[in-house]
C-alpha atoms as a PDB file:
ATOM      1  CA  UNK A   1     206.947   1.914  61.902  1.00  0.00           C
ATOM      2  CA  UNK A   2     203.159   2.362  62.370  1.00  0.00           C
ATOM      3  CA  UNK A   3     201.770   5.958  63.380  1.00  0.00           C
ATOM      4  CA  UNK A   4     200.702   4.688  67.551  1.00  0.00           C
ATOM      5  CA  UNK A   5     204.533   2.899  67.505  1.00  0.00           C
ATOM      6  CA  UNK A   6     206.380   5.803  66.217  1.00  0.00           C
ATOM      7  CA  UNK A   7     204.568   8.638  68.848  1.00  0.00           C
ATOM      8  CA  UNK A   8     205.454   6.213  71.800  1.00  0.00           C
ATOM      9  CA  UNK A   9     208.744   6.246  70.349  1.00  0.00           C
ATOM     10  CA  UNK A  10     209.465   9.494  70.146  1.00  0.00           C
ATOM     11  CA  UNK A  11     207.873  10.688  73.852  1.00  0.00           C
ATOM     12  CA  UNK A  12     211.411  10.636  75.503  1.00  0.00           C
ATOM     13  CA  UNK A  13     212.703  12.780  73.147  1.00  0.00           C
ATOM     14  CA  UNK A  14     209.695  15.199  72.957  1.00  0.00           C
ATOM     15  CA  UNK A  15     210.238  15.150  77.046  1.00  0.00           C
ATOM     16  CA  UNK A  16     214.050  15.491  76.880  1.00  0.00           C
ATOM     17  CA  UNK A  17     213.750  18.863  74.665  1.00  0.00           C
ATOM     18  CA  UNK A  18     210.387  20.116  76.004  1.00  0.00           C
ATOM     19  CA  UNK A  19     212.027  22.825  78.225  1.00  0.00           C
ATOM     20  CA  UNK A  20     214.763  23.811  76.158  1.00  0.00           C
ATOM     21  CA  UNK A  21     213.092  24.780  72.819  1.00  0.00           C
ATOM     22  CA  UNK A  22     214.040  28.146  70.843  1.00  0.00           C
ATOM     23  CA  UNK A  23     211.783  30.622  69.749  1.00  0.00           C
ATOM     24  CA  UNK A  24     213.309  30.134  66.481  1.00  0.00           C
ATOM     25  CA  UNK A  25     211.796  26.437  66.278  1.00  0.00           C
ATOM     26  CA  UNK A  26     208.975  26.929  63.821  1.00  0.00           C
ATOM     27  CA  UNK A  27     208.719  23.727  63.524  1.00  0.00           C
ATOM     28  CA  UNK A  28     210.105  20.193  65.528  1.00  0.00           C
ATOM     29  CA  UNK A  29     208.905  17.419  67.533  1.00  0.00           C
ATOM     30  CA  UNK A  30     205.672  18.951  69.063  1.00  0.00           C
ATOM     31  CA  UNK A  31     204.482  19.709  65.089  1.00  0.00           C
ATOM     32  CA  UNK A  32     203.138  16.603  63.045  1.00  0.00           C
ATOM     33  CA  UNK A  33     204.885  18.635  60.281  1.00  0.00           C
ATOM     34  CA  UNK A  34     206.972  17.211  57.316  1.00  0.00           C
ATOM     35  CA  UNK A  35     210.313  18.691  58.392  1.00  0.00           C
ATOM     36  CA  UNK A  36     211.915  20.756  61.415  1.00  0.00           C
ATOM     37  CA  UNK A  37     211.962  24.661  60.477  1.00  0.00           C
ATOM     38  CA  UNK A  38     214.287  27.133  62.242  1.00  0.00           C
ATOM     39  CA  UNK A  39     214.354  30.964  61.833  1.00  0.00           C
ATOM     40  CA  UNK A  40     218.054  32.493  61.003  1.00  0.00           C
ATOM     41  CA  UNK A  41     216.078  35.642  60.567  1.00  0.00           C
ATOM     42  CA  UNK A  42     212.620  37.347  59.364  1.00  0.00           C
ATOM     43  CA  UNK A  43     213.336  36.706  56.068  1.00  0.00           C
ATOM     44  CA  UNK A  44     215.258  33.335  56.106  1.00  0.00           C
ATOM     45  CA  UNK A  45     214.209  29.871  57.925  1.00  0.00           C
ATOM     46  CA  UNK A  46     216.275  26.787  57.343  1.00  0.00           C
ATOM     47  CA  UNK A  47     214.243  23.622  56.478  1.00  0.00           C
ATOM     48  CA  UNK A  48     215.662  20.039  57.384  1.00  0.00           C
ATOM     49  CA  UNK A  49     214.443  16.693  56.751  1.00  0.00           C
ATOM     50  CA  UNK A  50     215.655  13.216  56.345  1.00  0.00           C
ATOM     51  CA  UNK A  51     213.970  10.320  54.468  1.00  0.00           C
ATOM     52  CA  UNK A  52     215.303   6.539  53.318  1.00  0.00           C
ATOM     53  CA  UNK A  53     213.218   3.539  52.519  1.00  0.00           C
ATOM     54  CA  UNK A  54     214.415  -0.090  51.321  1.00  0.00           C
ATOM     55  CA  UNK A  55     213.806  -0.879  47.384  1.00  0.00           C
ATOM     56  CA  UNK A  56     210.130  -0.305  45.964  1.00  0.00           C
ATOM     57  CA  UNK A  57     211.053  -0.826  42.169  1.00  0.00           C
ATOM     58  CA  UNK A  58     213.405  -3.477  40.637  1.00  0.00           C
ATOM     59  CA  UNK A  59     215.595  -0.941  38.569  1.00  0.00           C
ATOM     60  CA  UNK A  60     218.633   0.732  40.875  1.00  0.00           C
ATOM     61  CA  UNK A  61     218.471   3.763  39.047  1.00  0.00           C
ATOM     62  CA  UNK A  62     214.481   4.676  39.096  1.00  0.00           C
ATOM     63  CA  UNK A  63     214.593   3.760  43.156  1.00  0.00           C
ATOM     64  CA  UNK A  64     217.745   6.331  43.771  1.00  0.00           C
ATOM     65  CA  UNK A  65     215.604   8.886  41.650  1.00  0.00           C
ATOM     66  CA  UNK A  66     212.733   7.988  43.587  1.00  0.00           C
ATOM     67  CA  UNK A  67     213.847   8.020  47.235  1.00  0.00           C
ATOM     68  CA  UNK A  68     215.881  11.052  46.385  1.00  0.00           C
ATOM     69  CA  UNK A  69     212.450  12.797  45.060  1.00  0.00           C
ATOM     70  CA  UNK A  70     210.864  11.480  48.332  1.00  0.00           C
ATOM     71  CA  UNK A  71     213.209  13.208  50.472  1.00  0.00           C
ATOM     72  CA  UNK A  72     212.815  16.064  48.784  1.00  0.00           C
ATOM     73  CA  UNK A  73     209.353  16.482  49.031  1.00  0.00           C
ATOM     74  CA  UNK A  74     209.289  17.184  52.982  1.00  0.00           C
ATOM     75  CA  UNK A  75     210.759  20.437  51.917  1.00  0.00           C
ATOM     76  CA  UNK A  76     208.747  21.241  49.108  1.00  0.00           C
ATOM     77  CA  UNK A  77     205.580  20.789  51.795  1.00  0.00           C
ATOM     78  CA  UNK A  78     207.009  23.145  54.092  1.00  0.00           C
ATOM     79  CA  UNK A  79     206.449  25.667  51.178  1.00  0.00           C
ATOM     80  CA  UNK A  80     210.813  25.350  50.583  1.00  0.00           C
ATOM     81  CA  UNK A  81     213.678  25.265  48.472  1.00  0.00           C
ATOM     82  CA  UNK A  82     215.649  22.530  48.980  1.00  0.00           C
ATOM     83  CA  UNK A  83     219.551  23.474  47.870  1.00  0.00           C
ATOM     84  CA  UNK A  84     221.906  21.093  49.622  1.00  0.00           C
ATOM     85  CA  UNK A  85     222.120  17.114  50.586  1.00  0.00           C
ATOM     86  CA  UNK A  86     223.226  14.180  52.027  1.00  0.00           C
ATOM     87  CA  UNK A  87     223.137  11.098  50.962  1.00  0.00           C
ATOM     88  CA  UNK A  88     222.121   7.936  53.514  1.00  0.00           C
ATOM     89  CA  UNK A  89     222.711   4.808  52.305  1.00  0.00           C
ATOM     90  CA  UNK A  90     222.952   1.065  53.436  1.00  0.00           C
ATOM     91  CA  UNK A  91     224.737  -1.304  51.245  1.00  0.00           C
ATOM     92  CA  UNK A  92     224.973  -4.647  51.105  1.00  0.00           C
ATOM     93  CA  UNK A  93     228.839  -6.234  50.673  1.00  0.00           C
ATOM     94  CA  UNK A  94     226.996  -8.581  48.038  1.00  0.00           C
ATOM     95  CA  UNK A  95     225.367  -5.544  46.077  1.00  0.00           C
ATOM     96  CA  UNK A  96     227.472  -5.157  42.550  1.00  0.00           C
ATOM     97  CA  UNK A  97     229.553  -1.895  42.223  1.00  0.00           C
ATOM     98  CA  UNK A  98     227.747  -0.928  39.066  1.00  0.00           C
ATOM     99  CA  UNK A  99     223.962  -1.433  40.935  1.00  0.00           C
ATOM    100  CA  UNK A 100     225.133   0.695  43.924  1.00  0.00           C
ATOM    101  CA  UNK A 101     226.736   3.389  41.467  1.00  0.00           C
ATOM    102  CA  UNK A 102     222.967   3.508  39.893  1.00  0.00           C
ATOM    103  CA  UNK A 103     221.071   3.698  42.854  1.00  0.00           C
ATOM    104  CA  UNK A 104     223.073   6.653  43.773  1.00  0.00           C
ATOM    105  CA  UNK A 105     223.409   8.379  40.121  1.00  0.00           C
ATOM    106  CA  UNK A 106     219.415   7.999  40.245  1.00  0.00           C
ATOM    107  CA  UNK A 107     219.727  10.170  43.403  1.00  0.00           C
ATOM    108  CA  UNK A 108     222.059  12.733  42.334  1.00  0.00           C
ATOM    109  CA  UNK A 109     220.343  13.215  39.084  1.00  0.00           C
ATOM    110  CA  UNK A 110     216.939  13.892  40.301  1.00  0.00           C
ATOM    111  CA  UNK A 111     218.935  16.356  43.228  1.00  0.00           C
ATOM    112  CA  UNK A 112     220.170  18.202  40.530  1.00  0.00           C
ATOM    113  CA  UNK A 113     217.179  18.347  38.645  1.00  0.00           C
ATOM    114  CA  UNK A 114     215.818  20.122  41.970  1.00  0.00           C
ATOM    115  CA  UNK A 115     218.824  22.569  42.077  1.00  0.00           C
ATOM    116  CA  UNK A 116     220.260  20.858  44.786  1.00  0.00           C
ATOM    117  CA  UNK A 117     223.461  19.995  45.488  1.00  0.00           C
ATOM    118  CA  UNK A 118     224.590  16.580  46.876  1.00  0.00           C
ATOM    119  CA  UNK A 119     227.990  16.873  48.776  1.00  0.00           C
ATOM    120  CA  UNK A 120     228.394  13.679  50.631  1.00  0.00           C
ATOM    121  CA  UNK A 121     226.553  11.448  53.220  1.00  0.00           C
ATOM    122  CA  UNK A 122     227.583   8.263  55.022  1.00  0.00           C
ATOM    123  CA  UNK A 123     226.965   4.214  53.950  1.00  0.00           C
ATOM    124  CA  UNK A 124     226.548   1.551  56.066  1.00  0.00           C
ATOM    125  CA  UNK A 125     226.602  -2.173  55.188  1.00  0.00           C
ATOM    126  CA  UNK A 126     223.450  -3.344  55.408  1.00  0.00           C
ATOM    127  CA  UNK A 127     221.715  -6.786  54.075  1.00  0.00           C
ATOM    128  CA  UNK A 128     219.433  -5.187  52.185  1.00  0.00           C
ATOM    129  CA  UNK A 129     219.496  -1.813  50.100  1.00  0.00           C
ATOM    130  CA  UNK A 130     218.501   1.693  52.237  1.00  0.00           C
ATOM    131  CA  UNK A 131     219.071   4.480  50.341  1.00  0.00           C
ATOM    132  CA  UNK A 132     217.685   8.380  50.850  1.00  0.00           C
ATOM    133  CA  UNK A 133     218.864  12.135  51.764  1.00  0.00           C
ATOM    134  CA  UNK A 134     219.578  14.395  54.545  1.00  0.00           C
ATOM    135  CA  UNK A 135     218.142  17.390  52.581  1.00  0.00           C
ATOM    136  CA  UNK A 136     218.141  20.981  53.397  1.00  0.00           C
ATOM    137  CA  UNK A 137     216.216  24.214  52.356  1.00  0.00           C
ATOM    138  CA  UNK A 138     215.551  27.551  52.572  1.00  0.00           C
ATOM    139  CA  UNK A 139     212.096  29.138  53.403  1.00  0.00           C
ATOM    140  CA  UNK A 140     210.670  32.523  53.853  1.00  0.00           C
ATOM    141  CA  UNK A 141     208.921  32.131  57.227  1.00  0.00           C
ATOM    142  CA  UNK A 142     205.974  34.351  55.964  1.00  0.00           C
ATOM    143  CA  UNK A 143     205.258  31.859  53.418  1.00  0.00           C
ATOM    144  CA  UNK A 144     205.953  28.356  55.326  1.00  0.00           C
ATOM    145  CA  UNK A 145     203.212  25.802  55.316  1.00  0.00           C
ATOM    146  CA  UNK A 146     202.410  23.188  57.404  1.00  0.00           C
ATOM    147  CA  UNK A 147     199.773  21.312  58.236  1.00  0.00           C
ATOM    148  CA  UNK A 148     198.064  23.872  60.872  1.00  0.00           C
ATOM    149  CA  UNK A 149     195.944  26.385  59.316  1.00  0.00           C
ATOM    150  CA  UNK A 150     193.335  25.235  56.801  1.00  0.00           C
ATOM    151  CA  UNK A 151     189.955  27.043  57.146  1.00  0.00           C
ATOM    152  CA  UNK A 152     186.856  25.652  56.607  1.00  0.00           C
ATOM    153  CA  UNK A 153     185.579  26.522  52.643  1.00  0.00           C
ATOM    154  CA  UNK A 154     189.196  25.968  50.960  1.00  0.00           C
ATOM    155  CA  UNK A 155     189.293  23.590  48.913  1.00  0.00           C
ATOM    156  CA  UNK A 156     191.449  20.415  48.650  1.00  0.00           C
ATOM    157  CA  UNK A 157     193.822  19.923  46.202  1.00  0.00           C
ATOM    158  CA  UNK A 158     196.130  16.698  45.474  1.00  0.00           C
ATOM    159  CA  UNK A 159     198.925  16.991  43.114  1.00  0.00           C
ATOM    160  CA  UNK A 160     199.481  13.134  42.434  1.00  0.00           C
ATOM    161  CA  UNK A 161     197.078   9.900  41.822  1.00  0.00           C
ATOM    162  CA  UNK A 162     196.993   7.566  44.497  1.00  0.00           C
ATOM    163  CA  UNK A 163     198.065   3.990  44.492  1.00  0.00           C
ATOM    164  CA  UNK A 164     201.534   3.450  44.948  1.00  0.00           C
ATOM    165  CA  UNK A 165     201.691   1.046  47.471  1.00  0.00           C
ATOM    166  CA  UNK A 166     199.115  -1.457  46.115  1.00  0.00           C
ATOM    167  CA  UNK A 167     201.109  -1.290  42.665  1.00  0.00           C
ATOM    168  CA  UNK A 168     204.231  -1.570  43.664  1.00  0.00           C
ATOM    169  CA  UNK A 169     203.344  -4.169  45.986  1.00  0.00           C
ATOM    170  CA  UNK A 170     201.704  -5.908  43.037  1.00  0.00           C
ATOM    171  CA  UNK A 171     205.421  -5.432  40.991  1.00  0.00           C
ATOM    172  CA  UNK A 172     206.797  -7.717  44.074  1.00  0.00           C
ATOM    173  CA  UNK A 173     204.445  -9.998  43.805  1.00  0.00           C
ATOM    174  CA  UNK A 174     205.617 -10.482  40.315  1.00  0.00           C
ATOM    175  CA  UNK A 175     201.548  -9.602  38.762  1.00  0.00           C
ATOM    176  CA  UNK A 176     201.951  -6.052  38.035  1.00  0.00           C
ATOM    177  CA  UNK A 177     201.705  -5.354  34.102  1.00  0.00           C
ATOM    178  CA  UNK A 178     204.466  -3.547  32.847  1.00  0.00           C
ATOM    179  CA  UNK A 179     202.695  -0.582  31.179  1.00  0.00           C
ATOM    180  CA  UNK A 180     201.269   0.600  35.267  1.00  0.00           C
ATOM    181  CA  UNK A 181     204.688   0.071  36.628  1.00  0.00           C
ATOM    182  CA  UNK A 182     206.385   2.891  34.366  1.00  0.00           C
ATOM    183  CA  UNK A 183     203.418   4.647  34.792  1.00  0.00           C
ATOM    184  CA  UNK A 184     203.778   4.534  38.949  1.00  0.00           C
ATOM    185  CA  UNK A 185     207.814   5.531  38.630  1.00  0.00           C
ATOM    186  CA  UNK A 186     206.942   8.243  36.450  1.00  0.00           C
ATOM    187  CA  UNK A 187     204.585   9.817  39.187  1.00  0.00           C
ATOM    188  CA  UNK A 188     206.906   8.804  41.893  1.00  0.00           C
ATOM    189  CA  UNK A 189     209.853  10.534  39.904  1.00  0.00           C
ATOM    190  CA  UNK A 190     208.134  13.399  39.468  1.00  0.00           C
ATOM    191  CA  UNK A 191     209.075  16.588  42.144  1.00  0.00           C
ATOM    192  CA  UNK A 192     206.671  18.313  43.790  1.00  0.00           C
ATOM    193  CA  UNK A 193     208.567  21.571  43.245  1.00  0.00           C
ATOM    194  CA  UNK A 194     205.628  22.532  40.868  1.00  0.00           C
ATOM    195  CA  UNK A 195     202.883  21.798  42.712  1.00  0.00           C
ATOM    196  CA  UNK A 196     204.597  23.862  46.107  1.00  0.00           C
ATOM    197  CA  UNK A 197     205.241  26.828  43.972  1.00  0.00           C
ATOM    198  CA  UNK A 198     201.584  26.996  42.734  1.00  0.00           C
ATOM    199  CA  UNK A 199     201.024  26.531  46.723  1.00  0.00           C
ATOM    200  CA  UNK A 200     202.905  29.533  47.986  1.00  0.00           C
ATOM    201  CA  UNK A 201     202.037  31.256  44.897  1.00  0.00           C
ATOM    202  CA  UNK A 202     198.054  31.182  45.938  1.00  0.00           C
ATOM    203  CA  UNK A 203     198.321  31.490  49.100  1.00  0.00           C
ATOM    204  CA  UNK A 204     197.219  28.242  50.632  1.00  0.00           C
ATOM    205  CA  UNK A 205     197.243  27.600  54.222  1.00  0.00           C
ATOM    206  CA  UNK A 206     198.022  24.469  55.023  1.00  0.00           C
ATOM    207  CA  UNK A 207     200.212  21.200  53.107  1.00  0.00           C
ATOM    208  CA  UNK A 208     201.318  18.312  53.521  1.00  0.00           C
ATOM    209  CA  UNK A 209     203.030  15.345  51.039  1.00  0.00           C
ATOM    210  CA  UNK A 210     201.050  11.805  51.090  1.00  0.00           C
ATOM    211  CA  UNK A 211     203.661   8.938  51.969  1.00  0.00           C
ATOM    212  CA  UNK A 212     203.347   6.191  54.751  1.00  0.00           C
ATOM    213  CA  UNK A 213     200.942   7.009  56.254  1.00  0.00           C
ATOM    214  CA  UNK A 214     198.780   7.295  53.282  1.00  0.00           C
ATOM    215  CA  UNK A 215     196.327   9.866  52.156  1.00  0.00           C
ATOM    216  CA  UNK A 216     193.680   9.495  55.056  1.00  0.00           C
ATOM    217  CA  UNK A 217     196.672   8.984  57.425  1.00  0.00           C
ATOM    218  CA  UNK A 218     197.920  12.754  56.449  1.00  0.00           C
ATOM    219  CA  UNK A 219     194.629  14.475  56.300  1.00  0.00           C
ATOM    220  CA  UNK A 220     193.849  13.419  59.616  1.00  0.00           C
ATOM    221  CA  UNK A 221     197.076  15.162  60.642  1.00  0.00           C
ATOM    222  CA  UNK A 222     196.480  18.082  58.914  1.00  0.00           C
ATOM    223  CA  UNK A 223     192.862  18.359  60.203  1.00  0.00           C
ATOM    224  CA  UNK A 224     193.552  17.958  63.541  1.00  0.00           C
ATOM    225  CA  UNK A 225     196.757  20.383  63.259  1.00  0.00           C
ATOM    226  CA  UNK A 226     194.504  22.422  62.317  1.00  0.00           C
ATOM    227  CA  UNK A 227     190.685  21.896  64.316  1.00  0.00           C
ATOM    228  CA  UNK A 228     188.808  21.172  60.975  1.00  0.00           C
ATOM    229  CA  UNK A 229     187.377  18.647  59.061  1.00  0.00           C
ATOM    230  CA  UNK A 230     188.032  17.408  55.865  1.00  0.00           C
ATOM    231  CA  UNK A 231     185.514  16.050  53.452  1.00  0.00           C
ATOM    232  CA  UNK A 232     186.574  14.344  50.788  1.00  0.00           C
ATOM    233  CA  UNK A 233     184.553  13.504  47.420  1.00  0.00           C
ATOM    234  CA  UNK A 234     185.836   9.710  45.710  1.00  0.00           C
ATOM    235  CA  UNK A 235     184.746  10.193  42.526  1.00  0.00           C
ATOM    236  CA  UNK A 236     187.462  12.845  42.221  1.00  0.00           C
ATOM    237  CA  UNK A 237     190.025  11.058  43.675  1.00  0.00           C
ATOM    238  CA  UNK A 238     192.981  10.776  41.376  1.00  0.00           C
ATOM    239  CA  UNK A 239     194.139   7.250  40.960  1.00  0.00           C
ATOM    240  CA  UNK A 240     196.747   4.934  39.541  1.00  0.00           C
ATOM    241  CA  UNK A 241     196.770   2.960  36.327  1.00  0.00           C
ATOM    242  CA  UNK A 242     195.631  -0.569  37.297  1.00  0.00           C
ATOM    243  CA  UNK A 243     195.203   0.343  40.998  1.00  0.00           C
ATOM    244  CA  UNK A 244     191.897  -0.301  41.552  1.00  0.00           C
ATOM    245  CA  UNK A 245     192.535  -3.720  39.801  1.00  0.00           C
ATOM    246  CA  UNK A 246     195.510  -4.335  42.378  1.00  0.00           C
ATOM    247  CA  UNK A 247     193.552  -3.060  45.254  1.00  0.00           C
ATOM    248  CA  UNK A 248     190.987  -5.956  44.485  1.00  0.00           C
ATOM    249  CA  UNK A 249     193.592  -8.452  44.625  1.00  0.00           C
ATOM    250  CA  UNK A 250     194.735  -6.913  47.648  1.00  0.00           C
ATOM    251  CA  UNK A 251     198.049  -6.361  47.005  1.00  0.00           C
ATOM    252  CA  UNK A 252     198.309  -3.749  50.037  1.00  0.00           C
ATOM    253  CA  UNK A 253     201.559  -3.456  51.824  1.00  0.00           C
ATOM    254  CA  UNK A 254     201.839  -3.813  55.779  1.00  0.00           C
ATOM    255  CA  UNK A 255     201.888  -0.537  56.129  1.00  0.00           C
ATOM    256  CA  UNK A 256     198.058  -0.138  54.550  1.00  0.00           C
ATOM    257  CA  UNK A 257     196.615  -1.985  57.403  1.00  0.00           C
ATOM    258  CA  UNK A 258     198.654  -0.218  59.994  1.00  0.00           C
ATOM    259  CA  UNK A 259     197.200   2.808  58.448  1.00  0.00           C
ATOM    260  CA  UNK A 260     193.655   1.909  58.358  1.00  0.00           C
ATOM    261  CA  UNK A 261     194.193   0.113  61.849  1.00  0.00           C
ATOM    262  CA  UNK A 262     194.909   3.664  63.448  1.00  0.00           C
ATOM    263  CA  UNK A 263     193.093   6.047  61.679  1.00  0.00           C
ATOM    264  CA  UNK A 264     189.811   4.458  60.778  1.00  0.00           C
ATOM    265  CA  UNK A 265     188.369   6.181  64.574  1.00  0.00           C
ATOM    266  CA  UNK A 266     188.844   9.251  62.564  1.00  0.00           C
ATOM    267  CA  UNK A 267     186.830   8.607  58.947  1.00  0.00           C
ATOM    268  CA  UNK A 268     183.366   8.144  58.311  1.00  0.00           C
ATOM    269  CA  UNK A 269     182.318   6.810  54.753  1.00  0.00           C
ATOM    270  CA  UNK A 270     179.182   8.070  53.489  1.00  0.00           C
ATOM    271  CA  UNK A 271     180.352   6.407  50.063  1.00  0.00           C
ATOM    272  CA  UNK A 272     179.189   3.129  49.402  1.00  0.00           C
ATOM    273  CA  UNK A 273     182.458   2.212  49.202  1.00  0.00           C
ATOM    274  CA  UNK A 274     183.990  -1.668  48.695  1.00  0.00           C
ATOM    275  CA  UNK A 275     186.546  -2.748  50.825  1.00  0.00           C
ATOM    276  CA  UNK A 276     189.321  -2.733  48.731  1.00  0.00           C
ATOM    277  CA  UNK A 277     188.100   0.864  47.697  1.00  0.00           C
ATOM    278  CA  UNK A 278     188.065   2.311  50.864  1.00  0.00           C
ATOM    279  CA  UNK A 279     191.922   0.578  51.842  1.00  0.00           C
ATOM    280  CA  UNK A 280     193.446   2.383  48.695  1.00  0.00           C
ATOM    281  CA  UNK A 281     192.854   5.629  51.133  1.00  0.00           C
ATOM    282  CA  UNK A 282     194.513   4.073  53.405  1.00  0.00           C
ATOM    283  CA  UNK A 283     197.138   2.773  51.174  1.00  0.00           C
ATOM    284  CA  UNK A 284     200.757   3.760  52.331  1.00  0.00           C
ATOM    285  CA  UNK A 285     202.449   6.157  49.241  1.00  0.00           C
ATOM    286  CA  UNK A 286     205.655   6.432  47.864  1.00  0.00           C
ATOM    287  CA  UNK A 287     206.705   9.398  47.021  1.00  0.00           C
ATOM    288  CA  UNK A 288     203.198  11.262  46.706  1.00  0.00           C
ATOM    289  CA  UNK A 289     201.846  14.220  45.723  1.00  0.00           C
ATOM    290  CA  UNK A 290     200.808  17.278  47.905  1.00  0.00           C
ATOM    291  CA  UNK A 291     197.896  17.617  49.558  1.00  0.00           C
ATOM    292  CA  UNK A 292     197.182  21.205  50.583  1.00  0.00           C
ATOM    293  CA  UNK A 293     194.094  23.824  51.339  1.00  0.00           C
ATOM    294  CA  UNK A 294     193.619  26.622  49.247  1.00  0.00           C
ATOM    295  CA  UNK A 295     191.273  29.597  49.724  1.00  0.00           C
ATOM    296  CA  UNK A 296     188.595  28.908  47.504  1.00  0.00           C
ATOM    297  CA  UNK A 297     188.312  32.362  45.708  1.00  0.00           C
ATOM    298  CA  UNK A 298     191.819  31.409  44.766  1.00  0.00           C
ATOM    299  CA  UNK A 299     190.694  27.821  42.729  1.00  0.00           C
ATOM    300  CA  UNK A 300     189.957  29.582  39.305  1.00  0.00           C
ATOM    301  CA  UNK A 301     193.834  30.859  39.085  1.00  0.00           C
ATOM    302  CA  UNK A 302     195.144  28.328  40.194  1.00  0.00           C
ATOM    303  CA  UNK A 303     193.877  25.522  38.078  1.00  0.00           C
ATOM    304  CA  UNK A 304     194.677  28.004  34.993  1.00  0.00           C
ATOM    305  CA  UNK A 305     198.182  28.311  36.303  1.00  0.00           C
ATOM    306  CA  UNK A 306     198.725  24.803  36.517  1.00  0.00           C
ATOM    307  CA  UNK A 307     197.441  23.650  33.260  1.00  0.00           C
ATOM    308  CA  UNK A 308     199.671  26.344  31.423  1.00  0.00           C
ATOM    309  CA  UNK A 309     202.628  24.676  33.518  1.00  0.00           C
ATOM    310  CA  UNK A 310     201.480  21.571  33.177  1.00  0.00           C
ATOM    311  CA  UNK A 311     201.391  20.946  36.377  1.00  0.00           C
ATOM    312  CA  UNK A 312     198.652  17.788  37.105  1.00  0.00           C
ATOM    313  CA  UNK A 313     196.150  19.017  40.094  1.00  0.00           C
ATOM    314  CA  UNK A 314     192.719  17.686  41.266  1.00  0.00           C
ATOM    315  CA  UNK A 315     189.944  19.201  43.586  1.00  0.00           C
ATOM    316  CA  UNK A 316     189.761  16.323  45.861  1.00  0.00           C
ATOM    317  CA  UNK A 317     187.546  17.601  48.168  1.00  0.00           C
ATOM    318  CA  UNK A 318     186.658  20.490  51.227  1.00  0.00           C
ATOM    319  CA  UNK A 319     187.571  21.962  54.493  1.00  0.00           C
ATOM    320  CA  UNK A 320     184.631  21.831  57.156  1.00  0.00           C
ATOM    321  CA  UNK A 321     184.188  23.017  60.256  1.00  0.00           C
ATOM    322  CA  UNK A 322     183.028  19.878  61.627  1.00  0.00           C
ATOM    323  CA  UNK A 323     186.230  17.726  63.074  1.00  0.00           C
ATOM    324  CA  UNK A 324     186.979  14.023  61.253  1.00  0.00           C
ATOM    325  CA  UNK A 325     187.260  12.785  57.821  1.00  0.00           C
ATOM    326  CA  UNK A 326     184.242  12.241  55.840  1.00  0.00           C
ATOM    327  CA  UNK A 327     184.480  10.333  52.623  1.00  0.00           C
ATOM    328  CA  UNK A 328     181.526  11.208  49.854  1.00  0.00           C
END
């Protein structure tokens, strides 16, 4: 569902709840935030998200351990701990045992990898695979993110190349080369547990995770959460093997277009940018990395933290004051 469908969607609910909202609500409908936040007490907020997507790879087990590490990442952007889920699942009656049994080890695996605890869910039969999580977390309200609050002079850091949707599309397509396929489920694997910790750690003031609605699609969020602009530079962007190769084939999903469709109002590029260059920022992710604004006397420490952990980062670009997306 495109950005424009989904907010029409959602105005009877937004409508419905509007005069019956708690003060504990950090976080909910009237937030373009990653996942609903609510405050048991000044030291504890639950966080709560749900995520499931149809198959993006071919092997069961990588796309369980991938749509379990996307879930997971809405509570990792809220600056959480994820500790408990639920798995959601639709199953088709023609769907081997032994694939379903993978797609769901994949899941469990990379939940407990997280620390987190699966402890049931519900399945539906479905014609084709839907698998993801119900996950929940814990948060300290005093150190929650979201996508309000980035001030203009932090800089912006990514925690994952860019290209997943192009690739993957390109694996469907049956022209991807084998070598940037592993490479993509590696990165989609990976948690962003790492790259939240270093988050909260620094104090940065705003996050997000890059999925649908791409990387532009989630800056302009966080931008106008937060009454900024964002100016990004492409020659540090962070991208997949073989994705600029894909992107010329145009191997974009559906969703790309939707994305570039509804927030190209918002960018400007000063780049002299190709096409097919300026749709991979468009390009809807899978399981991406975190994008999130961190005072700039606090770069230094941080990029020595995260190359002792290991932990990939770039310095993707800047917080202005001026509002839109610029692309340099």
């Amino acid at each position: 569902m495109n950005a424009e469908t989904l907010a029409q969607v959602l105005r009877p609910i937004k409508e419905t709840f509007q005069d019956t909202v708690s003060p504990d609500l950090l976080t909910g409908l009237n937030e373009p935030d990653d996942a609903a936040v609510w405050r048991l007490d000044d030291q504890r907020a639950l966080v709560v998200t749900t995520d499931f997507f149809t198959p993006v790879v071919d092997d069961a087990y990588d796309y369980g351990a991938i749509a379990a590490a996307n879930s997971l990442s809405d509570v990792y952007a809220m600056g959480g701990e994820p500790f408990l889920a639920l798995n959601v699942a639709a199953i088709p009656p023609q769907l081997p045992t032994e694939v379903a049994a993978e797609i769901l080890r994949g899941g469990a695996e990379k939940a407990r990898e997280a620390g987190v605890v699966v402890v049931g869910g519900h399945t539906i039969q479905d014609q084709e695979p839907k698998y993801g999580m119900i996950v929940v977390g814990f948060v300290q309200p005093k150190e929650m993110l979201s996508k309000a609050g980035a001030h203009p002079g932090d800089k912006l850091i990514l925690s994952k190349p860019l290209g997943t949707g192009c690739l993957t599309t390109a694996l469907k397509q049956g022209i991807a080369d084998p070598l940037d396929v592993a490479e993509a489920i590696a990165w989609m694997k990976r948690l962003n547990r790492g790259a939240a910790e270093l988050a909260r750690r620094f104090g940065a003031h705003a996050a997000t995770d890059i999925t649908g609605f791409g990387l532009l699609g989630h800056a302009w969020e966080m931008a106008e959460a937060s009454q900024v602009g964002l100016r990004f530079h492409f020659a540090q962007m962070p991208f997949l093997r073989g994705a600029k190769h894909y992107a010329e084939e145009w191997t974009f999903p559906g969703g790309s277009a939707d994305n570039r469709l509804y927030y190209q109002k918002h960018v400007r590029f000063e780049a002299a940018l190709e096409e097919h260059e300026q749709m991979l920022l468009f390009d809807a992710q899978t399981s991406g990395g975190l994008l999130f604004a961190l005072p700039p006397e606090k770069l230094d420490a941080l990029l020595e933290a995260a190359a002792q952990q290991e932990q990939a980062v770039w310095v993707v670009g800047d917080v202005v004051p001026e509002e839109g997306i610029v692309i340099a």
